[in-house]
N, C-alpha and C. Protein backbone atom coordinates (compact mmCIF):
# COMPACT_ATOMS: atom_id res chain seq x y z
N UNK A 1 -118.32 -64.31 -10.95
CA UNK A 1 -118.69 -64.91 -9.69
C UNK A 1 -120.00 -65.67 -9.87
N UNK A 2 -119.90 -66.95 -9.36
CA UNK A 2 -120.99 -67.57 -9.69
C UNK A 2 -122.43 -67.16 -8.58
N UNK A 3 -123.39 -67.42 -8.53
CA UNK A 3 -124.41 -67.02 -7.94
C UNK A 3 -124.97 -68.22 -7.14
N UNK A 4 -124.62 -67.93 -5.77
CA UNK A 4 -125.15 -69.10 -4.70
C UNK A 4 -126.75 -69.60 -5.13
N UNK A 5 -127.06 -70.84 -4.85
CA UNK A 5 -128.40 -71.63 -4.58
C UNK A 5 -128.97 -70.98 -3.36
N UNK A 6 -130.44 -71.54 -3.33
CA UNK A 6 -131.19 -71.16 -2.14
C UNK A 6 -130.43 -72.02 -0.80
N UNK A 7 -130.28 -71.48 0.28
CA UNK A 7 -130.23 -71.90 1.85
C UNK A 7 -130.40 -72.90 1.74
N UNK A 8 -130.30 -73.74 2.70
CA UNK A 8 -130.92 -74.76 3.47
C UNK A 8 -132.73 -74.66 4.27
N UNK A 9 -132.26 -73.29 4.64
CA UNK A 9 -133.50 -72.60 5.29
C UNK A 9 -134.82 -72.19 4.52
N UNK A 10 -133.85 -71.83 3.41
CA UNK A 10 -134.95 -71.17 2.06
C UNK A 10 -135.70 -72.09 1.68
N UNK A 11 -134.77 -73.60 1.21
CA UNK A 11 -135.38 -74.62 1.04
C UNK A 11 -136.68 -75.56 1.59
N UNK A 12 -136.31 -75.49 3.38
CA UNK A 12 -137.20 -75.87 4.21
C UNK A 12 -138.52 -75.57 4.80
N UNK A 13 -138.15 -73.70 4.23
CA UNK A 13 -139.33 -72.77 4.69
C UNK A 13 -140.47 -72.56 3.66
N UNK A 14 -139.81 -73.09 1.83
CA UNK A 14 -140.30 -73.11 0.98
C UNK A 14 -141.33 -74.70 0.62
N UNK A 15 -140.83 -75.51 1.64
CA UNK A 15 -141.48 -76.71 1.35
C UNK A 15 -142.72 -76.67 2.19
N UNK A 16 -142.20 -76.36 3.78
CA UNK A 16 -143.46 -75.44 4.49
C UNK A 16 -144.42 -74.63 3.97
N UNK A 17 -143.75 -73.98 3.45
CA UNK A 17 -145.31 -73.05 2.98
C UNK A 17 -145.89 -73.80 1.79
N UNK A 18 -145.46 -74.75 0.95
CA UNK A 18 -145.96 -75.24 -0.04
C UNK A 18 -147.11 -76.25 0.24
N UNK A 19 -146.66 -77.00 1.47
CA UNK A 19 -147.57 -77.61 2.11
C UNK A 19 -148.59 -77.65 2.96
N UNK A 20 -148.35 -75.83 3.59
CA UNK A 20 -149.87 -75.30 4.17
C UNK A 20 -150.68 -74.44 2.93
N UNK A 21 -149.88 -73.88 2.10
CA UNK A 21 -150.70 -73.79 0.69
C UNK A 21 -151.39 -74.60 -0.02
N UNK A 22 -151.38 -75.72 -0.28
CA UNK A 22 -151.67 -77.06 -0.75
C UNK A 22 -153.01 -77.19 0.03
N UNK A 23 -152.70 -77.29 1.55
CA UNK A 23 -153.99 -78.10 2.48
C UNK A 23 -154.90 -76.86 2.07
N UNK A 24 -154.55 -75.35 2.15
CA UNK A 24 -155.66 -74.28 2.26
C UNK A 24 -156.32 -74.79 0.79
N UNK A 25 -155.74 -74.77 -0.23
CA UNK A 25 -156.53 -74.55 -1.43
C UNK A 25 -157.13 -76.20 -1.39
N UNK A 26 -156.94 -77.44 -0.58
CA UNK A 26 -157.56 -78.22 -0.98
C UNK A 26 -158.86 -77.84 -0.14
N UNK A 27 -158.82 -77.14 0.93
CA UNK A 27 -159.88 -77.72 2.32
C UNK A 27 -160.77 -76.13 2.09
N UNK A 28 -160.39 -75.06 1.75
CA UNK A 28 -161.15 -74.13 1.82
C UNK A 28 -161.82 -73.42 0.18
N UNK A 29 -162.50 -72.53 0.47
CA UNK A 29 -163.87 -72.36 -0.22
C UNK A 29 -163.16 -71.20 -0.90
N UNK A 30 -162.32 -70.85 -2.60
CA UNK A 30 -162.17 -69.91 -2.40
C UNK A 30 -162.88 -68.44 -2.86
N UNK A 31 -162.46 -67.47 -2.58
CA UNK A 31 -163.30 -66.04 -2.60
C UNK A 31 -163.97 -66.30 -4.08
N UNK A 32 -162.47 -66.14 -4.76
CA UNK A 32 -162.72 -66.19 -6.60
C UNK A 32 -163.69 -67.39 -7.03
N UNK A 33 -164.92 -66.85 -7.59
CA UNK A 33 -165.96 -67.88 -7.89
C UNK A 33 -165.20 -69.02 -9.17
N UNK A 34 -164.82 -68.18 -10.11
CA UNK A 34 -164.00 -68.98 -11.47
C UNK A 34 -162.92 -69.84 -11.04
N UNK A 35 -162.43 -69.68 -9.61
CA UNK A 35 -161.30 -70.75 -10.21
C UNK A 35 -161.61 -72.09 -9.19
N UNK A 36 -160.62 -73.17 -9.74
CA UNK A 36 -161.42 -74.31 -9.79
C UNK A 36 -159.83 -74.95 -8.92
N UNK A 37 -159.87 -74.97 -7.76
CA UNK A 37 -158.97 -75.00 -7.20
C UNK A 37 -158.39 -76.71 -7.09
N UNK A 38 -159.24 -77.45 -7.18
CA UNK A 38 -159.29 -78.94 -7.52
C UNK A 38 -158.01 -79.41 -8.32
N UNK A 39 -158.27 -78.27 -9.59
CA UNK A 39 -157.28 -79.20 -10.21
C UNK A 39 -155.70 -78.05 -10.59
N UNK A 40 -155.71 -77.80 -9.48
CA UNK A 40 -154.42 -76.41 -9.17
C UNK A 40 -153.30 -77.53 -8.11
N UNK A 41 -151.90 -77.79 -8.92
CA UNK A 41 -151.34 -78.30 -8.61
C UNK A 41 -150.23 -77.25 -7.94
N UNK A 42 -149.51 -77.46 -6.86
CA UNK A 42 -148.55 -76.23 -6.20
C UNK A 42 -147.26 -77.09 -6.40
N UNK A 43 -146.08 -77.16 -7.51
CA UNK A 43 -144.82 -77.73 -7.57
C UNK A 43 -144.01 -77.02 -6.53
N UNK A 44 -143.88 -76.01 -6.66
CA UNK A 44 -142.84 -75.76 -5.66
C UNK A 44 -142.90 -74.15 -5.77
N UNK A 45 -142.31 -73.94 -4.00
CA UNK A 45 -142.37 -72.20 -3.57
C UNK A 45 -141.21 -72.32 -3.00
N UNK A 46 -140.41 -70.93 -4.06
CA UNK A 46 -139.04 -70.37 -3.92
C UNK A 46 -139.54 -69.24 -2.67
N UNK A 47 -138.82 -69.37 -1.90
CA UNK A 47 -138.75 -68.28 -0.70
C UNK A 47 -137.24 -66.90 -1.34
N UNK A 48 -137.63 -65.45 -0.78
CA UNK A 48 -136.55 -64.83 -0.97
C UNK A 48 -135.72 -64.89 0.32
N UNK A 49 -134.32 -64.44 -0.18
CA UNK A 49 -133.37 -64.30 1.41
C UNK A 49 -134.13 -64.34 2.49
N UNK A 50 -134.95 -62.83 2.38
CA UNK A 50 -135.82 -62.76 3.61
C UNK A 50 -136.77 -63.25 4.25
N UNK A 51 -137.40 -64.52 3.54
CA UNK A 51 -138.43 -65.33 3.47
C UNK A 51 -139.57 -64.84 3.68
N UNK A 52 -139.54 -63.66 2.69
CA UNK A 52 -140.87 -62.03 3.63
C UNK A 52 -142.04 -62.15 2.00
N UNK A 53 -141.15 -62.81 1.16
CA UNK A 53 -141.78 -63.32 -0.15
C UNK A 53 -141.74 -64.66 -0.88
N UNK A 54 -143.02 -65.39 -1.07
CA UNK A 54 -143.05 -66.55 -1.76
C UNK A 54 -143.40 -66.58 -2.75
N UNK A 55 -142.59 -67.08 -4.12
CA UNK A 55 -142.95 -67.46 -5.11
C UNK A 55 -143.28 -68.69 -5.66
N UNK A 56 -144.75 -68.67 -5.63
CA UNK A 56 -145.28 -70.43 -5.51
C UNK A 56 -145.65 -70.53 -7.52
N UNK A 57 -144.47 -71.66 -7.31
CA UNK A 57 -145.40 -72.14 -9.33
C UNK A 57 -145.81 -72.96 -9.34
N UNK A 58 -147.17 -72.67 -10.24
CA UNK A 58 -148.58 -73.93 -10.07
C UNK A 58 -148.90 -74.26 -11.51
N UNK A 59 -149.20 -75.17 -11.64
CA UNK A 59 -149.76 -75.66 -12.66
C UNK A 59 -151.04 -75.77 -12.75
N UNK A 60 -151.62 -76.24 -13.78
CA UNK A 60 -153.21 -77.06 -13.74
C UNK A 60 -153.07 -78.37 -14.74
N UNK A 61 -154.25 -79.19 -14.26
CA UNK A 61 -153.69 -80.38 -14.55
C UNK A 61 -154.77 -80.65 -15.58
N UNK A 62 -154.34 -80.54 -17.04
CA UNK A 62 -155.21 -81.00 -18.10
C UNK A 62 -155.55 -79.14 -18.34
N UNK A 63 -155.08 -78.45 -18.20
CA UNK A 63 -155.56 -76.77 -18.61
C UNK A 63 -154.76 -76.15 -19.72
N UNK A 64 -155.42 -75.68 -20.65
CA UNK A 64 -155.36 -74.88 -21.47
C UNK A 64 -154.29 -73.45 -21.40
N UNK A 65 -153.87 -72.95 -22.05
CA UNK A 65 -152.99 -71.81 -21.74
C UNK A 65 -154.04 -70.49 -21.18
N UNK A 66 -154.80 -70.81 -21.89
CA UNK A 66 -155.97 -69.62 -21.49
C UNK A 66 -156.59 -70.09 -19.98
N UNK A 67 -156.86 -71.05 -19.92
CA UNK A 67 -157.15 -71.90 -18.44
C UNK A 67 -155.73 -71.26 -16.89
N UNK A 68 -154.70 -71.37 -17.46
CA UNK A 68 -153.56 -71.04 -16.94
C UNK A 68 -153.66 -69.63 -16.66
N UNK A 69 -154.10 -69.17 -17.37
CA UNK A 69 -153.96 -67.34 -17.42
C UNK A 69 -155.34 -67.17 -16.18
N UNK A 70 -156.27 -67.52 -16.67
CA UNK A 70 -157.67 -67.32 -15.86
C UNK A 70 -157.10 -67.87 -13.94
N UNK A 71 -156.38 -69.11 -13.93
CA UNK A 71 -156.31 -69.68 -12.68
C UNK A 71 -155.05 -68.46 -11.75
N UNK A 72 -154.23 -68.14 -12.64
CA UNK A 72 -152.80 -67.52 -11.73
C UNK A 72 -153.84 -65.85 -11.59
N UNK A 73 -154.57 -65.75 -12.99
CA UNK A 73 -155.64 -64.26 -12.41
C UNK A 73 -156.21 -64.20 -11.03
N UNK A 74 -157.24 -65.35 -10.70
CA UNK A 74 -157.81 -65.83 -9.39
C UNK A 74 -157.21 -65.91 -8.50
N UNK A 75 -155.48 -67.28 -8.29
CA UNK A 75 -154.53 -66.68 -7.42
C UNK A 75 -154.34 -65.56 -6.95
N UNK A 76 -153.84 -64.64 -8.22
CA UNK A 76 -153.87 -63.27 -6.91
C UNK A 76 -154.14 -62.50 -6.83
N UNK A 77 -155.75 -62.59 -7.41
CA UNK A 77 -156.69 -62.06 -6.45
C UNK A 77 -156.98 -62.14 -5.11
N UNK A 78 -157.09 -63.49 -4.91
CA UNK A 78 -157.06 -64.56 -3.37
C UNK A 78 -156.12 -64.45 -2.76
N UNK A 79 -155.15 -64.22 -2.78
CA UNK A 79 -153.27 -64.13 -2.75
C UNK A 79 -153.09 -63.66 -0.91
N UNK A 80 -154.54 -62.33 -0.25
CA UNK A 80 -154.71 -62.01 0.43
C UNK A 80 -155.24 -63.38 1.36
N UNK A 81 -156.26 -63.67 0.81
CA UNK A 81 -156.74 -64.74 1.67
C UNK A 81 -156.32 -65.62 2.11
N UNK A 82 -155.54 -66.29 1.03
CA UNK A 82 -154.72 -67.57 0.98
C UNK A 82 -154.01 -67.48 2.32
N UNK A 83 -152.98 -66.16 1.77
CA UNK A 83 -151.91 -65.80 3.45
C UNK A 83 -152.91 -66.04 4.60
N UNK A 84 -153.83 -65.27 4.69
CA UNK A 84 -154.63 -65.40 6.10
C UNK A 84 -154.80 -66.98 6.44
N UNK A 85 -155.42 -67.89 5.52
CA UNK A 85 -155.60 -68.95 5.66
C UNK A 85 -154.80 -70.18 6.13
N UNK A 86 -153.03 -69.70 5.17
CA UNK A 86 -152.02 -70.40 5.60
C UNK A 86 -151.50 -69.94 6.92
N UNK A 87 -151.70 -69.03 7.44
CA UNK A 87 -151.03 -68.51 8.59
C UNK A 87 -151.16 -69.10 9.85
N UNK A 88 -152.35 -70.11 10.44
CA UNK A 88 -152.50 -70.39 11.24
C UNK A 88 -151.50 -71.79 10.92
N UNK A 89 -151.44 -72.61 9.98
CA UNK A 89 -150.53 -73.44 10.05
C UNK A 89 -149.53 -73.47 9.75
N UNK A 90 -148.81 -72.25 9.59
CA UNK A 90 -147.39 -71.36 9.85
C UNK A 90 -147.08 -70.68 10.68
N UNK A 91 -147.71 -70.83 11.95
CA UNK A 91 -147.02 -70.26 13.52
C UNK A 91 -145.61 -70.18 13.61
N UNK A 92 -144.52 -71.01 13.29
CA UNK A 92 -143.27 -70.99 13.63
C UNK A 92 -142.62 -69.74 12.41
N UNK A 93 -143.49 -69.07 11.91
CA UNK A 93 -142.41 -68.65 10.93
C UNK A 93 -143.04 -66.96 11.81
N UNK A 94 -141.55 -66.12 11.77
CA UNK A 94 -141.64 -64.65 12.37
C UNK A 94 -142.71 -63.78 11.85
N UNK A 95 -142.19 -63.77 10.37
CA UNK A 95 -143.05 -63.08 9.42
C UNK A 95 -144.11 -64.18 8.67
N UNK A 96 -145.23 -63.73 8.13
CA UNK A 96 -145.99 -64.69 7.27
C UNK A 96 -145.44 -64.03 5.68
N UNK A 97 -144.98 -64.70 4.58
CA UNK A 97 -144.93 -64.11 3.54
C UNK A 97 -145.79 -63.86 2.79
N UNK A 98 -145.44 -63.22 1.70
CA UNK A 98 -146.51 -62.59 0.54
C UNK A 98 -146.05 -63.48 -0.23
N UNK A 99 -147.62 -63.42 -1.14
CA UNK A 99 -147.73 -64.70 -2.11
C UNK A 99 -147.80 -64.38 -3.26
N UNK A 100 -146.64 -65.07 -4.35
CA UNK A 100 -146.63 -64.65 -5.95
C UNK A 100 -146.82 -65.93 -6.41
N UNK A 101 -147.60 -65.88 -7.88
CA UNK A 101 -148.23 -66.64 -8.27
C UNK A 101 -147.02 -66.73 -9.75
N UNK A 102 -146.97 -67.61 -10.27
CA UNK A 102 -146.43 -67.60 -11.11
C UNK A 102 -146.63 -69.50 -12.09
N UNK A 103 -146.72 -69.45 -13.43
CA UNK A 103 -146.82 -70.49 -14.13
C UNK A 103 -145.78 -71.84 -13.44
N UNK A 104 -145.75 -72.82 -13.63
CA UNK A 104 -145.14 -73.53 -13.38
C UNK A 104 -144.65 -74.43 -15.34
N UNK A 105 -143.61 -74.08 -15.99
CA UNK A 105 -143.49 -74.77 -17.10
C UNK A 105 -142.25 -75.42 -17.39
N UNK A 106 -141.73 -76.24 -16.19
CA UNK A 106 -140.99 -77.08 -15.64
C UNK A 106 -141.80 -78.77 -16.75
N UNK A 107 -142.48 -78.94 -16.82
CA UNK A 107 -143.39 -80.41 -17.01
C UNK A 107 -143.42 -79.77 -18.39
N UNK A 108 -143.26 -78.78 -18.99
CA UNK A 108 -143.02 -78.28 -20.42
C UNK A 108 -142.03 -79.07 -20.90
N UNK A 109 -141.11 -78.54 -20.51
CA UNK A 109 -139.61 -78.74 -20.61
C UNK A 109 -138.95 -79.77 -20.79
N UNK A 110 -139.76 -80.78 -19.55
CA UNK A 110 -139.75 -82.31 -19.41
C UNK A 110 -140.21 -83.07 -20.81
N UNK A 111 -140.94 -83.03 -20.96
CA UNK A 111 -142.04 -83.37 -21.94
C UNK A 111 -141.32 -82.66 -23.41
N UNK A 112 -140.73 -81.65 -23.83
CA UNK A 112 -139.86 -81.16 -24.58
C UNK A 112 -138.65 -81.68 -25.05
N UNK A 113 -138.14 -81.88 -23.94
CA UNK A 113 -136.76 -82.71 -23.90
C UNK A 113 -136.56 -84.03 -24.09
N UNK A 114 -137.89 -84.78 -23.28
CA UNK A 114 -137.94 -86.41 -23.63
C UNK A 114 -138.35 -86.78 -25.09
N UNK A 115 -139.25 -85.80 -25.80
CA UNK A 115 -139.24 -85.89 -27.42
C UNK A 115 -138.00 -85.93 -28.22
N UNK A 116 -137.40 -85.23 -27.80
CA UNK A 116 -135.85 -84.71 -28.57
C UNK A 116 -135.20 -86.00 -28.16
N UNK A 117 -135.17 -86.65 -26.78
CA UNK A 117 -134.41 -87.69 -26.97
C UNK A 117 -135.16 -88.99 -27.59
N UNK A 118 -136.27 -89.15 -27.86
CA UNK A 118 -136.93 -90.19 -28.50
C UNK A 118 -136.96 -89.79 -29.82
N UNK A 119 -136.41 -88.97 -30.54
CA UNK A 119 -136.57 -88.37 -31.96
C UNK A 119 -135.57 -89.16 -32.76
N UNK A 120 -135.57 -90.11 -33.83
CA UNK A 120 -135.15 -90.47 -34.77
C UNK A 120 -133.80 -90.22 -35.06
N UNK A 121 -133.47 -89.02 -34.75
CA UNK A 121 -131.69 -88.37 -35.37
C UNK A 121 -130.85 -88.98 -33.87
N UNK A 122 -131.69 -89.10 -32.59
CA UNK A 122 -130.98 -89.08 -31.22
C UNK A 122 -130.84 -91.03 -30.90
N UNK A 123 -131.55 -91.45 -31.89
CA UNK A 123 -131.60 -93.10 -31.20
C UNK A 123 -130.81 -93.38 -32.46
N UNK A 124 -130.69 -92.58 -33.84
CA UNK A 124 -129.38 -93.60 -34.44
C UNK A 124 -128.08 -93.01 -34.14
N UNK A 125 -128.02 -91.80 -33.38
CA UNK A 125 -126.84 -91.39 -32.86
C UNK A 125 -126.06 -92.51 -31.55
N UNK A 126 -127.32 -93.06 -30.85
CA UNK A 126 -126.86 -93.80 -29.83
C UNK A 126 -126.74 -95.10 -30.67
N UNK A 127 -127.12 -95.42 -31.22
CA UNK A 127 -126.80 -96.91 -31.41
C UNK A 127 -126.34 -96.49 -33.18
N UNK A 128 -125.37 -96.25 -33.63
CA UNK A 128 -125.40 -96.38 -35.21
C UNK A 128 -125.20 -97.81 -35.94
N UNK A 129 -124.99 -98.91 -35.24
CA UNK A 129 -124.45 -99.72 -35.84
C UNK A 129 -126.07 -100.33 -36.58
N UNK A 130 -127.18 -100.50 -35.56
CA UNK A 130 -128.09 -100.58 -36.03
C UNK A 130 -128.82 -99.46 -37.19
N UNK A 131 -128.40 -98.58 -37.55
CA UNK A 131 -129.27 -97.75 -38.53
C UNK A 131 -128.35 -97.95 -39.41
N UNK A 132 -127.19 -98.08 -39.54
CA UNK A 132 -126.39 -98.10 -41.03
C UNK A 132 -126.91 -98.62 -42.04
N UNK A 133 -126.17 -98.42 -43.34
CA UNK A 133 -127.41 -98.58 -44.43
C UNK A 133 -126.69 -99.60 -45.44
């Protein structure tokens, strides 16, 4: 049995919260002195069924793996605050969810994959007439 995609709802409630997450970490001051919220990018927050949990994956832009580790540490630590913060511009939702922090290595992948197709063995596969010898 194959395994359904997110809702419609999941989808909509996940773009919502991504976007009062976004304004909090651009506009407010946060607790965690180390992290550097500037350059904390929010791709996208998976909501569960219950939409009672968000899983937001973030990146940093120009950060180090060790940089990565230090920023998702600070997340959730703050994780408390954040909610408080997003909550006022999430009135329509019943519950406010809880916030999981998690890597974002989607732009890995990207960046992984577009090598492999620019790689030498993949452009005389597409065109052989030009590499023949």
């Amino acid at each position: 049995m194959a395994s359904k995609g997110p809702s419609q709802r999941q989808l909509r409630v996940g773009e919502l919260v991504r976007h009062a997450l976004t304004q909090v970490l651009q506009r407010e001051a946060m607790p965690v002195r180390d992290l550097d919220t500037s350059r904390v990018t929010v791709s996208e927050v998976r909501m569960s069924p219950d939409l009672k949990i968000a899983t937001c994956f973030v990146s940093l832009l120009n950060g180090s793996p060790q940089d990565v580790k230090a920023a998702l540490d600070g997340l959730e630590r703050s994780a408390k605050f954040l909610r408080g913060r997003a909550a006022p511009l999430l009135q329509q939702m019943k519950y406010m969810p809880t916030f999981r922090f998690r890597e974002d290595t989607s732009f890995a992948n990207f960046a992984r994959i577009d090598a492999l197709l620019r790689s030498d063995a993949v452009t005389r596969d597409l065109d052989p007439e030009e590499h023949e010898d």
